[in-house]
Each structure stands twice: as C-alpha cells, then as structure tokens.
PDB file of N, CA and C in Angstrom:
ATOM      1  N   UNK A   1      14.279  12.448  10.348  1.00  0.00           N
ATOM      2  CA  UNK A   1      14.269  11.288   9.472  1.00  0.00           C
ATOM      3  C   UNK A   1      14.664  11.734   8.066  1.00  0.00           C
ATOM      4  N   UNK A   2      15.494  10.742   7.115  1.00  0.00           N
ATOM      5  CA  UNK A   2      16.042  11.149   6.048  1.00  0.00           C
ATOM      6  C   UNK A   2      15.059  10.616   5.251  1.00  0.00           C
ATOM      7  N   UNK A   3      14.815  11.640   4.017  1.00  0.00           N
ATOM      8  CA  UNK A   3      13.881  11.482   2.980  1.00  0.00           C
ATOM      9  C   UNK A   3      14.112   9.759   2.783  1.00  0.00           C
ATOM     10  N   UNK A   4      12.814   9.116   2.190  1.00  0.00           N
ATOM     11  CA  UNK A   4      12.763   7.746   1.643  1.00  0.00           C
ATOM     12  C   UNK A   4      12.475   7.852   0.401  1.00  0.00           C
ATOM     13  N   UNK A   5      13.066   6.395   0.051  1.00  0.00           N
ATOM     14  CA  UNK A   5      13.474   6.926  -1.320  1.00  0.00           C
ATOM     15  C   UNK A   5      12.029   6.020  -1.748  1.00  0.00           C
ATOM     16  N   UNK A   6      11.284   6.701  -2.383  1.00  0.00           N
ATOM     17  CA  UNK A   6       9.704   5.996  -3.102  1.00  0.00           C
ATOM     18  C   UNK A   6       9.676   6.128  -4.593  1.00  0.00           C
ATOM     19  N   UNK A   7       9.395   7.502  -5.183  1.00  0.00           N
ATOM     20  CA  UNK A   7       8.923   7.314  -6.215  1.00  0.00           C
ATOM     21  C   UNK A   7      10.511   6.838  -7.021  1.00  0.00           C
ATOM     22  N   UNK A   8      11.583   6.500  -6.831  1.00  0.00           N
ATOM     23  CA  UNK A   8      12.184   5.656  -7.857  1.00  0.00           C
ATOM     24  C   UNK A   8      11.603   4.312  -8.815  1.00  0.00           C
ATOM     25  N   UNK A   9      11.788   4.451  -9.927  1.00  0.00           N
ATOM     26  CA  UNK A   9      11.016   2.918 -10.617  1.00  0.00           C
ATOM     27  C   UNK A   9      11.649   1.593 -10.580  1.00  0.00           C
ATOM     28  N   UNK A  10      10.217   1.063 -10.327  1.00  0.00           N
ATOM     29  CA  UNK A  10      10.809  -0.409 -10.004  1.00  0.00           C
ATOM     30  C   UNK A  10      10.369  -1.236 -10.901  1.00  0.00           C
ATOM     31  N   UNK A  11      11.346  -2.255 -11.051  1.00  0.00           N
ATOM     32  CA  UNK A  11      11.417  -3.081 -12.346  1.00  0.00           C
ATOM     33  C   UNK A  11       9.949  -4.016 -11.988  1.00  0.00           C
ATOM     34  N   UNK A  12       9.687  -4.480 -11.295  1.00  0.00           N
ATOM     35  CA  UNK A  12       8.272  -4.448 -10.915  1.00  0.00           C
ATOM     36  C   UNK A  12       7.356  -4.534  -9.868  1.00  0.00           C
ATOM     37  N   UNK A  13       5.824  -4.403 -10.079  1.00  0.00           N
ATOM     38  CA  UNK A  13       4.910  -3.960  -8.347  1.00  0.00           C
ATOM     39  C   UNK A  13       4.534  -5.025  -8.756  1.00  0.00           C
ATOM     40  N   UNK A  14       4.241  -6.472  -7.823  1.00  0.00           N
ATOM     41  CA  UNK A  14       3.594  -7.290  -7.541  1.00  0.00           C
ATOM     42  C   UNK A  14       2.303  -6.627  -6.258  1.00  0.00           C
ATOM     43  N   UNK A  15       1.222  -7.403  -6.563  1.00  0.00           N
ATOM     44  CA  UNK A  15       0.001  -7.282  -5.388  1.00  0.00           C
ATOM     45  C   UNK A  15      -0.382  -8.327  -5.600  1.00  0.00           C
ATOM     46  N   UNK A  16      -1.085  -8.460  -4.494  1.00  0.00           N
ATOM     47  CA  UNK A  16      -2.009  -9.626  -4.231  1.00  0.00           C
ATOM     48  C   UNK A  16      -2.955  -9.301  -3.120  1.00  0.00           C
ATOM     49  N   UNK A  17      -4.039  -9.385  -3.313  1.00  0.00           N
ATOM     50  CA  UNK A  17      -5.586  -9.229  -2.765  1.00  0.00           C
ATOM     51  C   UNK A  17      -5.973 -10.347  -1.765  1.00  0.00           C
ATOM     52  N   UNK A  18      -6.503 -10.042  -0.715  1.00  0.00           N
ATOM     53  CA  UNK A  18      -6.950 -11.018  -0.142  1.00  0.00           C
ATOM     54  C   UNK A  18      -8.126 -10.472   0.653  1.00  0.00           C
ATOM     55  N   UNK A  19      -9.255 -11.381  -0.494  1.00  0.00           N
ATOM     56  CA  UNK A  19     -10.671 -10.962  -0.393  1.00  0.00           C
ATOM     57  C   UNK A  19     -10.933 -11.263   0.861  1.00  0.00           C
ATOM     58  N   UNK A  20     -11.096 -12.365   1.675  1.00  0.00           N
ATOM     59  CA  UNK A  20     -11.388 -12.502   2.955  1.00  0.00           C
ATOM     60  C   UNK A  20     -11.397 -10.900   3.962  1.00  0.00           C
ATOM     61  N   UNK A  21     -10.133 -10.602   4.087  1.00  0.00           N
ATOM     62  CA  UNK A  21      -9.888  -9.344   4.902  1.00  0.00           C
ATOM     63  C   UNK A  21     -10.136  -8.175   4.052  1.00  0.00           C
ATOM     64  N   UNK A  22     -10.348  -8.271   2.753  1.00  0.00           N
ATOM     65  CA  UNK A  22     -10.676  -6.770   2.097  1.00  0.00           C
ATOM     66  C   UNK A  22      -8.802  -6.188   2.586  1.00  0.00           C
ATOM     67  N   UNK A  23      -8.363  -6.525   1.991  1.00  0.00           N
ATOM     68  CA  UNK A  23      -6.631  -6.044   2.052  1.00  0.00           C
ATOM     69  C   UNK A  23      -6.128  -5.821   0.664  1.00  0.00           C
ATOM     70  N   UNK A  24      -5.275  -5.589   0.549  1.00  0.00           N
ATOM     71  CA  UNK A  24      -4.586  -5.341  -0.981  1.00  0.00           C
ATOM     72  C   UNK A  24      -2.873  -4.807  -0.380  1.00  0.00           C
ATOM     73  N   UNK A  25      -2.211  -5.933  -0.597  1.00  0.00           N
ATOM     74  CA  UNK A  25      -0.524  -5.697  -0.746  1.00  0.00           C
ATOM     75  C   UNK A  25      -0.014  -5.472  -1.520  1.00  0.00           C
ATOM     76  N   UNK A  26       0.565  -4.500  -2.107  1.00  0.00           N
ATOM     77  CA  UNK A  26       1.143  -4.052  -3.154  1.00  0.00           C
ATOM     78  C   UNK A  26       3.506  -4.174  -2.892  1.00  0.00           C
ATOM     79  N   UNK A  27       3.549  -4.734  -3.500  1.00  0.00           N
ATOM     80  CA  UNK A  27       4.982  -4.548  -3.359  1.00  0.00           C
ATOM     81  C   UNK A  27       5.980  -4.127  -4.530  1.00  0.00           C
ATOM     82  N   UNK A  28       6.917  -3.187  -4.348  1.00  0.00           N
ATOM     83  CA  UNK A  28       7.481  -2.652  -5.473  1.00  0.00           C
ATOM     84  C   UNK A  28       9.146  -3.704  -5.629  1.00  0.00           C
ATOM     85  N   UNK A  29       8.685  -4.322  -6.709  1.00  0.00           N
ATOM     86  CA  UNK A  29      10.023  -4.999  -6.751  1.00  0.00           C
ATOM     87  C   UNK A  29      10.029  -6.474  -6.002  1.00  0.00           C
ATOM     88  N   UNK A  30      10.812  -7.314  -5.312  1.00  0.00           N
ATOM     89  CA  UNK A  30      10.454  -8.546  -4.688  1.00  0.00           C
ATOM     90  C   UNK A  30      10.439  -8.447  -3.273  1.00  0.00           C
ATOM     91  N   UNK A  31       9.535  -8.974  -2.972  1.00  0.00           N
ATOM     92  CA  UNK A  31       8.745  -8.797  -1.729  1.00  0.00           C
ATOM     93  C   UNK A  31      10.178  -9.095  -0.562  1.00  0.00           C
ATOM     94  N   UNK A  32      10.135  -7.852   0.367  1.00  0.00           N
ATOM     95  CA  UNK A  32      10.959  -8.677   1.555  1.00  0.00           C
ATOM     96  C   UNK A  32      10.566  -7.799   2.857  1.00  0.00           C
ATOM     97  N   UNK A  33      11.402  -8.317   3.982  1.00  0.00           N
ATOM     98  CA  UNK A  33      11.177  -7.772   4.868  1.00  0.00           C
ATOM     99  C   UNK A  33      10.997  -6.036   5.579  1.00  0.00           C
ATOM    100  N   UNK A  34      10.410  -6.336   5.994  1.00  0.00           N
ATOM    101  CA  UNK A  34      10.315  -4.373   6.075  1.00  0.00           C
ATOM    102  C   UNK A  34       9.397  -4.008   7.266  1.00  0.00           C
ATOM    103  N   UNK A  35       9.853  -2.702   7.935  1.00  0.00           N
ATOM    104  CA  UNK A  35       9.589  -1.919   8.741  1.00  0.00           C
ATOM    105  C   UNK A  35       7.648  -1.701   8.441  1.00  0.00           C
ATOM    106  N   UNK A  36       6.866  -1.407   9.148  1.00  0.00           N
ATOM    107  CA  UNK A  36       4.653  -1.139   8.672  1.00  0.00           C
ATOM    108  C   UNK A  36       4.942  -0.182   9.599  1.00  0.00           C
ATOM    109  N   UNK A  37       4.662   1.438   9.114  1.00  0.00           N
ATOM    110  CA  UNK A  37       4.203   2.315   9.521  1.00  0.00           C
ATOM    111  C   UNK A  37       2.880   2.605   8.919  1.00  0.00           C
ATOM    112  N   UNK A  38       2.118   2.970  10.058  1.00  0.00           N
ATOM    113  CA  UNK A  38       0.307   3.461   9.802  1.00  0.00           C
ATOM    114  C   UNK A  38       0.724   4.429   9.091  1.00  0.00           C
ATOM    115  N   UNK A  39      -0.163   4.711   8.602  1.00  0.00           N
ATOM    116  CA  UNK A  39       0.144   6.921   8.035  1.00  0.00           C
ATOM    117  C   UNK A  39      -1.474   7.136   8.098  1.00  0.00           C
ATOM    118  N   UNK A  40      -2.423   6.452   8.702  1.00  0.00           N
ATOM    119  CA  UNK A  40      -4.119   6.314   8.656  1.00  0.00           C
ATOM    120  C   UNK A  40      -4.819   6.027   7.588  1.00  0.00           C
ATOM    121  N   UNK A  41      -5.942   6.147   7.722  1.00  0.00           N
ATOM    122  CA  UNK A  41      -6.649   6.040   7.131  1.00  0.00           C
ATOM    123  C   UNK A  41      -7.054   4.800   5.698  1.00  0.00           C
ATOM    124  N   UNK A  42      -6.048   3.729   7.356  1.00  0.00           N
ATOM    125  CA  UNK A  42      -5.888   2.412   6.788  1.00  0.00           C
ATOM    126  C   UNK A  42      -5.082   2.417   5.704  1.00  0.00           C
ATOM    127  N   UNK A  43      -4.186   3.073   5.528  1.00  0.00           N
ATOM    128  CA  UNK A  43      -2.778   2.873   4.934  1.00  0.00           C
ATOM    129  C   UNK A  43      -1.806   2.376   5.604  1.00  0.00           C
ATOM    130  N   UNK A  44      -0.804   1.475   5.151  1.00  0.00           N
ATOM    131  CA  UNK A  44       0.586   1.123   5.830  1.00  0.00           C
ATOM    132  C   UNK A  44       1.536   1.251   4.906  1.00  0.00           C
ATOM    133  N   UNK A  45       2.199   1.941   5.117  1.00  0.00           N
ATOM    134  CA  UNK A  45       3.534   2.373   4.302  1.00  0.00           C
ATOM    135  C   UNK A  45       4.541   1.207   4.392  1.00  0.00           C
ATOM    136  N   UNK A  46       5.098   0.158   4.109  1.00  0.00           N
ATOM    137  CA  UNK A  46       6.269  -0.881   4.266  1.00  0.00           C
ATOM    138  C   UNK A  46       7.685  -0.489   3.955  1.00  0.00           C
ATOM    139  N   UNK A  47       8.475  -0.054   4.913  1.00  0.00           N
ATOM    140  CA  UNK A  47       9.963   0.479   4.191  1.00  0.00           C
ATOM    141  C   UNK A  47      11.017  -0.061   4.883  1.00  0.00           C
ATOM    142  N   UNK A  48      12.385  -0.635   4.164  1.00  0.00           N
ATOM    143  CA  UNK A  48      13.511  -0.931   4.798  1.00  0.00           C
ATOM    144  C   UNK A  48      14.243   0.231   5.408  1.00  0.00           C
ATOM    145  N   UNK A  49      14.531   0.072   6.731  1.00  0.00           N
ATOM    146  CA  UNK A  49      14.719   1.430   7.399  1.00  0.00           C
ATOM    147  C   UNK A  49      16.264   1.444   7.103  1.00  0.00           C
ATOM    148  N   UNK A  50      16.645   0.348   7.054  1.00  0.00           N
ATOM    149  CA  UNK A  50      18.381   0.935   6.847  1.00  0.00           C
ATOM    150  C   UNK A  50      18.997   1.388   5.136  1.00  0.00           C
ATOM    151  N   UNK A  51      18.090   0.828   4.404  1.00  0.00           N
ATOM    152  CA  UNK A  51      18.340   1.548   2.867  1.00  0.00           C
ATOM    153  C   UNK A  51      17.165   2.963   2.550  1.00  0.00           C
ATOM    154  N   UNK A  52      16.895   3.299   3.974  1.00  0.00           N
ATOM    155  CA  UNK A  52      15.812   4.060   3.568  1.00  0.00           C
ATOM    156  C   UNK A  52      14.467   4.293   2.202  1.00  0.00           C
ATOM    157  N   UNK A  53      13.735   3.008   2.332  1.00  0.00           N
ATOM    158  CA  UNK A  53      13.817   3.061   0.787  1.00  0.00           C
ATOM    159  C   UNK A  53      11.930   2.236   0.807  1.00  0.00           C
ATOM    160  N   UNK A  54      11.020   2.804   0.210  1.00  0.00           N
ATOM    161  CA  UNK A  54      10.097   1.870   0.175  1.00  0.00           C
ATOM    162  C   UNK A  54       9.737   1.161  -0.403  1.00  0.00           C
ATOM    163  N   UNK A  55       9.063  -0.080  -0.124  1.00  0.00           N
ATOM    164  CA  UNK A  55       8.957  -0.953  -0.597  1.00  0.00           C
ATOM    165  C   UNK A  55       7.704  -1.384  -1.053  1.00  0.00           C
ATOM    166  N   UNK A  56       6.963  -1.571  -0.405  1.00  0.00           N
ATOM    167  CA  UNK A  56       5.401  -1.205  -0.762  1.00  0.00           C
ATOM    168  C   UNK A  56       4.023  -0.757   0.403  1.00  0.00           C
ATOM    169  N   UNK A  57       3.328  -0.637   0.017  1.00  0.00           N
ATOM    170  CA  UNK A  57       1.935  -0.515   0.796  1.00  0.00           C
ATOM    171  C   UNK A  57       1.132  -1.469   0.608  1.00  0.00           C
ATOM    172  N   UNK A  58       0.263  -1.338   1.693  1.00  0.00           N
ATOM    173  CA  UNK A  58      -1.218  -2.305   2.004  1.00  0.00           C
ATOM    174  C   UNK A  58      -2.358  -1.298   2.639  1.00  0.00           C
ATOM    175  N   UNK A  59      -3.278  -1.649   1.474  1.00  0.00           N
ATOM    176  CA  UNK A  59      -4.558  -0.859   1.889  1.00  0.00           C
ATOM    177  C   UNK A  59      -5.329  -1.608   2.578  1.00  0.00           C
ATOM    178  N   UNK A  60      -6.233  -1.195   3.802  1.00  0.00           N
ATOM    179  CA  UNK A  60      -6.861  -2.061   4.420  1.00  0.00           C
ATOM    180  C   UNK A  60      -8.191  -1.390   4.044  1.00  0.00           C
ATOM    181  N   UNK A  61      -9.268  -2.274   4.033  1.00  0.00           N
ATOM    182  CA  UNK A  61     -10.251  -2.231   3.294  1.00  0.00           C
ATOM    183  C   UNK A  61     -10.340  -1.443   2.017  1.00  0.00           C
ATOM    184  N   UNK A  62      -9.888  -1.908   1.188  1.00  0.00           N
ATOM    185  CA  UNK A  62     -10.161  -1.566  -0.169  1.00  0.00           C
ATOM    186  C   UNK A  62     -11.278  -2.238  -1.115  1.00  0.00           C
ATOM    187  N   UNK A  63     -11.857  -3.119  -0.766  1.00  0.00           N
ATOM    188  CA  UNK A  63     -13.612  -2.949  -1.401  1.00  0.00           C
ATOM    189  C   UNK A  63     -14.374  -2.274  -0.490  1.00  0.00           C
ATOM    190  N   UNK A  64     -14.383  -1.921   0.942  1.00  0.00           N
ATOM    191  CA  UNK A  64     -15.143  -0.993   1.154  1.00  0.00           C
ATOM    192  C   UNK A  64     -15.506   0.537   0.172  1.00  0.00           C
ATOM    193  N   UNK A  65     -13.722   0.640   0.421  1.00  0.00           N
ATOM    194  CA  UNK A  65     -13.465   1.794   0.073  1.00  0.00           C
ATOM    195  C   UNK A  65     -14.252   2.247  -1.280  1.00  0.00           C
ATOM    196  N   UNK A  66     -13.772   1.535  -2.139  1.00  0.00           N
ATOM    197  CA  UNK A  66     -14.686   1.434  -3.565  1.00  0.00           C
ATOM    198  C   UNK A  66     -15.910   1.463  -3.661  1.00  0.00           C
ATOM    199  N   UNK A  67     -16.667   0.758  -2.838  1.00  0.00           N
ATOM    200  CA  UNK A  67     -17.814   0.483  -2.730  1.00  0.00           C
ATOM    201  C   UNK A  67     -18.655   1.665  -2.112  1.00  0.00           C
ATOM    202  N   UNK A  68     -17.906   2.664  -1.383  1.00  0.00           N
ATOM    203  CA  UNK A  68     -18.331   3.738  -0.947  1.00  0.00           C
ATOM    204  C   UNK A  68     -18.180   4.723  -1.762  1.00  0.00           C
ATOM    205  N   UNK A  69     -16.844   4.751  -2.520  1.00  0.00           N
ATOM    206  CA  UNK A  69     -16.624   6.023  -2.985  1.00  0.00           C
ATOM    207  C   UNK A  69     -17.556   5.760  -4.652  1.00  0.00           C
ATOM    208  N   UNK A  70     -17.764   4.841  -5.316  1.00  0.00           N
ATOM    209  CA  UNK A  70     -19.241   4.425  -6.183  1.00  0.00           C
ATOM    210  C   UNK A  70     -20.695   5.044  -6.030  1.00  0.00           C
ATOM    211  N   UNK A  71     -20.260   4.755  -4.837  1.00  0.00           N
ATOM    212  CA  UNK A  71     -22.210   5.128  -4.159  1.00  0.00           C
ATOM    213  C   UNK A  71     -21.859   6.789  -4.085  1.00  0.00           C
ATOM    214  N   UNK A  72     -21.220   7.218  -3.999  1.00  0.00           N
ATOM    215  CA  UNK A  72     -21.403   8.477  -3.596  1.00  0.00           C
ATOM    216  C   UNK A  72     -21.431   9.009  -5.306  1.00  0.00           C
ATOM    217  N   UNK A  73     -20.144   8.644  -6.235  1.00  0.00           N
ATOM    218  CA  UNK A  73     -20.221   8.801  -7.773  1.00  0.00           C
ATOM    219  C   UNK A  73     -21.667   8.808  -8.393  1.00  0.00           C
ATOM    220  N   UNK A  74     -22.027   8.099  -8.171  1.00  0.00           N
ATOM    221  CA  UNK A  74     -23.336   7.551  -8.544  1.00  0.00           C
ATOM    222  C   UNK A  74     -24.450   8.569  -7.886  1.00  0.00           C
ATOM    223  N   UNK A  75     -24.510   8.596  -6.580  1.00  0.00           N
ATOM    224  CA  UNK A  75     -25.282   9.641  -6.453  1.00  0.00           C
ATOM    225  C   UNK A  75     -25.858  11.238  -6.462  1.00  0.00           C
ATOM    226  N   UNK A  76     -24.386  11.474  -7.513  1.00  0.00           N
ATOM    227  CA  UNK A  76     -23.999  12.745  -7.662  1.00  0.00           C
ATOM    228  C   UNK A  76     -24.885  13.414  -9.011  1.00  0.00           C
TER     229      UNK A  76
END
C-alpha cells in the first residue's frame, strides 16, 4: 500500500459529536465519501482510496474514554 497522504493541512476540520452513541467525527476539509478502516481501539481511519489521501477519523466512545482517562489523572 502507498503511503496516505494525512498530515497535509487542511483548509478546514469540521466535527460533530453525537452524544447519543458517544462518537466524535472529525473531517479534514468537506466531508465526502470514503473508504472506514478499524486501526482498533475504536478508531476508524476514513480515506479516499483512489487519491490516497485522508480524510478524517471517528472515535468511538470518546466520553468514555475521557471519563476514564480523568479518573485515573485524578487518582494519581
């Protein structure tokens, strides 16, 4: 597989949260269609496979996540 092109800058990251599912979509630039590879640990990478190029991610549970990694801050 040929390198993807990520950290280039994008004129801008839209997200949007959706508290119900504890999700968080992040998109670099205007949202479009694209390839969801897992990479774990409830990450999904979103990339157009024919410009090789990414587009954004979605964290799945991200108030857990917070909410755990707090408690542990906190109990340190």
């Amino acid at each position: 597989m040929e390198a993807l092109k990520m950290l280039e800058k994008s004129k801008t990251i839209d997200w949007e949260y959706d508290a119900k599912a504890d999700v968080l979509y992040l998109s670099l630039g205007d949202p479009r269609p694209a390839i969801g590879v897992d990479i774990g640990d409830g990450l999904i990478v979103r990339y157009d496979e024919k410009k090789a190029e990414v587009l954004g991610l979605t964290v799945v549970g991200l108030r857990a996540r917070l909410a755990k990694q707090l408690e542990t801050s906190s109990g340190e």
